[in-house]
Protein backbone atom coordinates (compact mmCIF):
# COMPACT_ATOMS: atom_id res chain seq x y z
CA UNK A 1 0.22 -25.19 3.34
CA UNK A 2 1.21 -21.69 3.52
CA UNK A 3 1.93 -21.38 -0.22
CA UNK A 4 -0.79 -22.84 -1.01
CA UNK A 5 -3.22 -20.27 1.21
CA UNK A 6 -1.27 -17.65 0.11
CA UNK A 7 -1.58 -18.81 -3.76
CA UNK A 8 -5.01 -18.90 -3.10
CA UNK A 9 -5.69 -15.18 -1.59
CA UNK A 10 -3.13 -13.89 -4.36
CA UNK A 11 -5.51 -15.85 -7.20
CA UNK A 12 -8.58 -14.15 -5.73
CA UNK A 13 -7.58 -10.32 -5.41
CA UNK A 14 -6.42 -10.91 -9.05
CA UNK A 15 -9.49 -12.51 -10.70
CA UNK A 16 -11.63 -9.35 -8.75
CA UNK A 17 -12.52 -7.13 -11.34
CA UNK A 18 -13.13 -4.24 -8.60
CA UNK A 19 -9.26 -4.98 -7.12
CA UNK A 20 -7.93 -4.88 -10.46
CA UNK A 21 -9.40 -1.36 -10.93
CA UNK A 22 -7.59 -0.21 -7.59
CA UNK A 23 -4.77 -1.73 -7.59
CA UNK A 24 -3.68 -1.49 -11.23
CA UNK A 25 -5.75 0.63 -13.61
CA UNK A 26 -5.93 3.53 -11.49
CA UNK A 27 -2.40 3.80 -10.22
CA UNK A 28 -1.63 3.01 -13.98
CA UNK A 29 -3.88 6.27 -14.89
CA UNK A 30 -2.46 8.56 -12.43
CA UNK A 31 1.03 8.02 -13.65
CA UNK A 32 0.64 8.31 -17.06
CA UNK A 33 -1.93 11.56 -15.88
CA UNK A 34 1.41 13.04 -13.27
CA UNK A 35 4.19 11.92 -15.94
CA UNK A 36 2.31 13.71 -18.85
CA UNK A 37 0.58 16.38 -17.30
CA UNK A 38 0.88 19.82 -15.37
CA UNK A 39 -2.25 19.76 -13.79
CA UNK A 40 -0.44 18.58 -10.60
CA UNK A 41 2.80 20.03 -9.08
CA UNK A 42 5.24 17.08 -9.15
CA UNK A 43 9.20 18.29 -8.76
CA UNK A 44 11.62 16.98 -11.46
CA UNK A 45 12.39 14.84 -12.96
CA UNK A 46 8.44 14.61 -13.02
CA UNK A 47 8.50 11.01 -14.45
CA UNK A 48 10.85 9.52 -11.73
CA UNK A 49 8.64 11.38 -9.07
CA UNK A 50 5.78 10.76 -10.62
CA UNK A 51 6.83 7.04 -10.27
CA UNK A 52 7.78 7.34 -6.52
CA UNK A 53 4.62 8.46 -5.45
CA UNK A 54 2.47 5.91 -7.52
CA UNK A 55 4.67 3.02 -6.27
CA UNK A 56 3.15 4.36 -2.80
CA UNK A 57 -0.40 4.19 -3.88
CA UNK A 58 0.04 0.69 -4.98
CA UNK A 59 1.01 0.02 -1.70
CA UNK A 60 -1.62 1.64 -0.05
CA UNK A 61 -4.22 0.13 -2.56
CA UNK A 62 -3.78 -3.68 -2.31
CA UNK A 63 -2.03 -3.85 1.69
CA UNK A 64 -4.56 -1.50 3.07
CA UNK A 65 -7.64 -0.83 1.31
CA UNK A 66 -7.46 -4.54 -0.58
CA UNK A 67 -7.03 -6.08 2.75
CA UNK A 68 -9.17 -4.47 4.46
CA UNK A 69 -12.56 -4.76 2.44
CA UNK A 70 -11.15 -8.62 1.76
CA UNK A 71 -10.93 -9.56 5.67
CA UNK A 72 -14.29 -7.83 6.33
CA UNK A 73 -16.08 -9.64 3.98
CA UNK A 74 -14.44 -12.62 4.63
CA UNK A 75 -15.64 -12.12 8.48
CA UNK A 76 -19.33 -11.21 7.04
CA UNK A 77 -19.82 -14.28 5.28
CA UNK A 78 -17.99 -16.60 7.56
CA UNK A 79 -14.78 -17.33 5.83
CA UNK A 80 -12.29 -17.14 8.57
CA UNK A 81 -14.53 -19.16 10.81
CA UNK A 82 -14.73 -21.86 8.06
CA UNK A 83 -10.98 -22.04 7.99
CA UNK A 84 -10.22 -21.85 11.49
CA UNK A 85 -11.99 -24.80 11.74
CA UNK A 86 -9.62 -26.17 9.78
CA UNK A 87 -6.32 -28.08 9.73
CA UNK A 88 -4.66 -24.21 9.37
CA UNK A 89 -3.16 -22.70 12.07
CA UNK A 90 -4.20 -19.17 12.57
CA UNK A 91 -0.72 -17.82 12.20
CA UNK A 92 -0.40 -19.44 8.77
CA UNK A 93 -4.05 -17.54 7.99
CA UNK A 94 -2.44 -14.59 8.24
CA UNK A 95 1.06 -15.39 6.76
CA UNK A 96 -1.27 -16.22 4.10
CA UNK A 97 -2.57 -12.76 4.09
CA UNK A 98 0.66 -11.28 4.06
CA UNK A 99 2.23 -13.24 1.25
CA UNK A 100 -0.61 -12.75 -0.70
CA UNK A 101 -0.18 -8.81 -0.47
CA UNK A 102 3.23 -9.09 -1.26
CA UNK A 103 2.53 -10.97 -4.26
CA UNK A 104 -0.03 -8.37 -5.37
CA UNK A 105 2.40 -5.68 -4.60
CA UNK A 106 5.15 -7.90 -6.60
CA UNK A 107 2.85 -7.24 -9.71
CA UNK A 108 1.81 -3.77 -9.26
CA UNK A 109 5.59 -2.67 -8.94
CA UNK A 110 6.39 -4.70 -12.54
CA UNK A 111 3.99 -3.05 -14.06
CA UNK A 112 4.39 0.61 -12.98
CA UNK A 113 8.14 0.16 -13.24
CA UNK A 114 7.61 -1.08 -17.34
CA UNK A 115 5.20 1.77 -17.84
CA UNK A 116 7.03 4.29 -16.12
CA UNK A 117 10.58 3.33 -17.96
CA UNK A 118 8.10 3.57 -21.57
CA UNK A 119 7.56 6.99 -20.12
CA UNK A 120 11.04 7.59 -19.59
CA UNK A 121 11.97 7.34 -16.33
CA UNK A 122 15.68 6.43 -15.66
CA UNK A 123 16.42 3.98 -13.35
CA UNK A 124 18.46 4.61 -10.22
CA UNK A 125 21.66 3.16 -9.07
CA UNK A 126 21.28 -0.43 -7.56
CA UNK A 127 21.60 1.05 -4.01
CA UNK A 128 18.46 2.58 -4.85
CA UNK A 129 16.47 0.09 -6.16
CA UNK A 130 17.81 -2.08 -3.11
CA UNK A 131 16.24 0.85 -0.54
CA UNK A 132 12.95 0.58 -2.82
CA UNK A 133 12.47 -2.85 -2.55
CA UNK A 134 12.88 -2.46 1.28
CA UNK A 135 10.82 0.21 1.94
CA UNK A 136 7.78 -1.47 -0.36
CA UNK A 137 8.46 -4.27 1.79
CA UNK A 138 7.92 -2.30 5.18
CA UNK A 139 5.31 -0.45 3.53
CA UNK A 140 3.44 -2.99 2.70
CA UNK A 141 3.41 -4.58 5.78
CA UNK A 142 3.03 -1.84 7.68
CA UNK A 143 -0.43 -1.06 6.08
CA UNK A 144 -1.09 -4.42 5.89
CA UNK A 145 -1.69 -4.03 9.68
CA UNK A 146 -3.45 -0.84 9.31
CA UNK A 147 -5.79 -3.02 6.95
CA UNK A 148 -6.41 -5.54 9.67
CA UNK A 149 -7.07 -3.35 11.82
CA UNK A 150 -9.64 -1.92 10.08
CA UNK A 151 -11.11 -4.81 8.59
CA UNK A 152 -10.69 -7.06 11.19
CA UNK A 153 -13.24 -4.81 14.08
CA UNK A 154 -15.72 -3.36 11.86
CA UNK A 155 -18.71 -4.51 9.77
CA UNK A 156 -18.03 -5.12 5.84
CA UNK A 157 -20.77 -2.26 4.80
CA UNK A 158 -18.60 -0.19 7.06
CA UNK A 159 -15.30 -0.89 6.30
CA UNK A 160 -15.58 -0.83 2.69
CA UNK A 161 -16.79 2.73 3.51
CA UNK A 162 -13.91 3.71 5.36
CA UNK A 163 -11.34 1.85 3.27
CA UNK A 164 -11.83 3.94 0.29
CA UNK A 165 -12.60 7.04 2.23
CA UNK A 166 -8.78 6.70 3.81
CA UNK A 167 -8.14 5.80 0.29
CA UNK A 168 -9.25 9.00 -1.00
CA UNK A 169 -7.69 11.11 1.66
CA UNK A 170 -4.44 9.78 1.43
CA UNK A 171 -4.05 10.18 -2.47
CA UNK A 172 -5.40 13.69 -1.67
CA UNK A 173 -3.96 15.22 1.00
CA UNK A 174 -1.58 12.20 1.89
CA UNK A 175 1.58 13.00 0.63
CA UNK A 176 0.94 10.94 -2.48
CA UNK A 177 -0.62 13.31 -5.12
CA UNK A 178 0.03 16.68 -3.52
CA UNK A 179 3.82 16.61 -2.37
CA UNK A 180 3.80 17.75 1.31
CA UNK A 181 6.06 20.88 0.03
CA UNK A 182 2.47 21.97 -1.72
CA UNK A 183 0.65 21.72 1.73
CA UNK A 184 -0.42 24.62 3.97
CA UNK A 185 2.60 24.39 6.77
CA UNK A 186 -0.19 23.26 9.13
CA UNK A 187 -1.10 20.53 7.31
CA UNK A 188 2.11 19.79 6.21
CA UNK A 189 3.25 19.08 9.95
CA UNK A 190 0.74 16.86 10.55
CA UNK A 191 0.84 14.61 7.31
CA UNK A 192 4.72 14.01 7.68
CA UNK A 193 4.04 11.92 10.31
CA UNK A 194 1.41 9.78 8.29
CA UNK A 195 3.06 5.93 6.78
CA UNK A 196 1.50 7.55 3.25
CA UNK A 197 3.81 10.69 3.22
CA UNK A 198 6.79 8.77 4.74
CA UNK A 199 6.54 5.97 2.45
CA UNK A 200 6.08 8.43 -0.85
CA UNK A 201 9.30 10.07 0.31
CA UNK A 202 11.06 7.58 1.31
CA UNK A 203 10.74 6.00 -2.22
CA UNK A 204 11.14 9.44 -3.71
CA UNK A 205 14.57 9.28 -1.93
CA UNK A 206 15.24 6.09 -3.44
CA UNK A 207 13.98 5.43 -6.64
CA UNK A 208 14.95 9.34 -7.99
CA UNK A 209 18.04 10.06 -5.84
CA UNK A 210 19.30 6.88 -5.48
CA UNK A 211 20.21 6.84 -1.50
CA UNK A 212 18.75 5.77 1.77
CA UNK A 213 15.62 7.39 2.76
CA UNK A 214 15.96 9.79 5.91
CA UNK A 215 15.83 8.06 9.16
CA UNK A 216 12.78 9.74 10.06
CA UNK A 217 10.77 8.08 7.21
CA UNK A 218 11.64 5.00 8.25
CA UNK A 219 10.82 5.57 11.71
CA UNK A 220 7.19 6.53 11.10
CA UNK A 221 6.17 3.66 9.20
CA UNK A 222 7.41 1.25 11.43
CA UNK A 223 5.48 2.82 14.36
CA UNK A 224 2.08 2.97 12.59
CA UNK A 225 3.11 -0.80 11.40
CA UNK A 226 3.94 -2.08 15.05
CA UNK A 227 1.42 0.04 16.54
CA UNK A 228 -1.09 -0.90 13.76
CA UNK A 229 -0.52 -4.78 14.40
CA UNK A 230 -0.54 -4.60 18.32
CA UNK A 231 -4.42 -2.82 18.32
CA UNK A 232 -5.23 -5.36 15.36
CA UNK A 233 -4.41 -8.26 17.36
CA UNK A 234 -6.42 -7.40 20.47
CA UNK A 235 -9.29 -6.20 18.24
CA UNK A 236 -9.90 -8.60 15.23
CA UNK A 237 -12.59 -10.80 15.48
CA UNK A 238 -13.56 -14.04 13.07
CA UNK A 239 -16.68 -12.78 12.24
């Protein structure tokens, strides 16, 4: 039951022309864009950083902003209620949900990785590449529950509002496109302690240095993550 709920959430992000665009074509764009081009400070090796901070967006793209819009429209036209009604447990809804991100986020990360080694990116040592996978794993769920959260209380027209707002502002002024080392030190405080900058770093960390992320980084995203899924729980509603 679960695989096949989840098989069916993963078929429908991928067949949605507007999900595609998000969650593949533009973080496709921006690396080729940071790998190729100066127009944006990115430290050396440029491609491997570059890659770092893209594997981030992807992240954010399909377990928060994908997740969000999906649940709210789901809620708007009745979806949830339909299945609840259902044989399926509510937990398994939302292990659906989850596996279905990861899946998405499975694909993302082979195609970034293919395009980024054509761009020449060199791969890290397999400690590395073990740290990445982990951290894309916490990061995804971790704004997976941000994405509940937002999807899950507020009306569709709204949340897809806010959803790619957030999505806007975190590519901006997240951590992800602008390093926080480009930041104002004001603004640099304060977005070292949001899941976007943590998460970029961590995997900078990772995929170009090939160690363990920093403790810290860590720490933040699993606060917004348990935090995130607490509220979510007490505020998501079936329609």
């Amino acid at each position: 039951m679960l695989l096949a709920q989840a098989r069916t959430e993963t078929l429908l992000t991928l067949r949605n022309g507007e999900q595609i665009l998000l969650t593949v074509l533009i973080p496709v764009a921006l690396l080729v864009a940071m790998s190729l081009m100066d127009v944006i400070p990115v430290p050396e090796p440029r491609v491997g950083s570059a890659t770092a901070r893209i594997l981030a967006l992807a992240v954010i793209s399909s377990a928060f902003t994908g997740q969000a819009i999906a649940l709210g429209f789901d809620r708007r036209y009745g979806v949830l209620k339909r299945l609840a009604a259902t044989a399926l447990p509510r937990w398994l809804l939302v292990a659906g949900r989850v596996v279905a991100a990861l899946a998405v986020v499975a694909v993302q990360v082979v195609v970034i990785a293919v395009i980024a080694l054509l761009l020449g990116w060199q791969l890290p040592a397999a400690t590395g590449l073990l740290w990445a996978a982990v951290l894309i794993l916490l990061g995804t769920l971790s704004f997976g529950a941000l994405g509940v959260l937002l999807g899950g209380a507020l009306r569709a027209e709204i949340v897809l509002a806010l959803a790619n707002i957030v999505w806007f502002a975190l590519l901006l002024i997240g951590g992800v496109a602008l390093g926080v080392d480009t930041l104002p030190a004001w603004l640099a405080t304060v977005v070292e302690a949001l899941p976007s900058a943590a998460l970029a770093l961590a995997l900078h960390e990772a995929v170009v240095e090939g160690t363990a992320p920093g403790p810290g980084h860590v720490a933040v995203l699993v606060i917004w993550g348990v935090a995130a899924g607490a509220l979510a729980m007490k505020t998501t509603k079936l329609g």
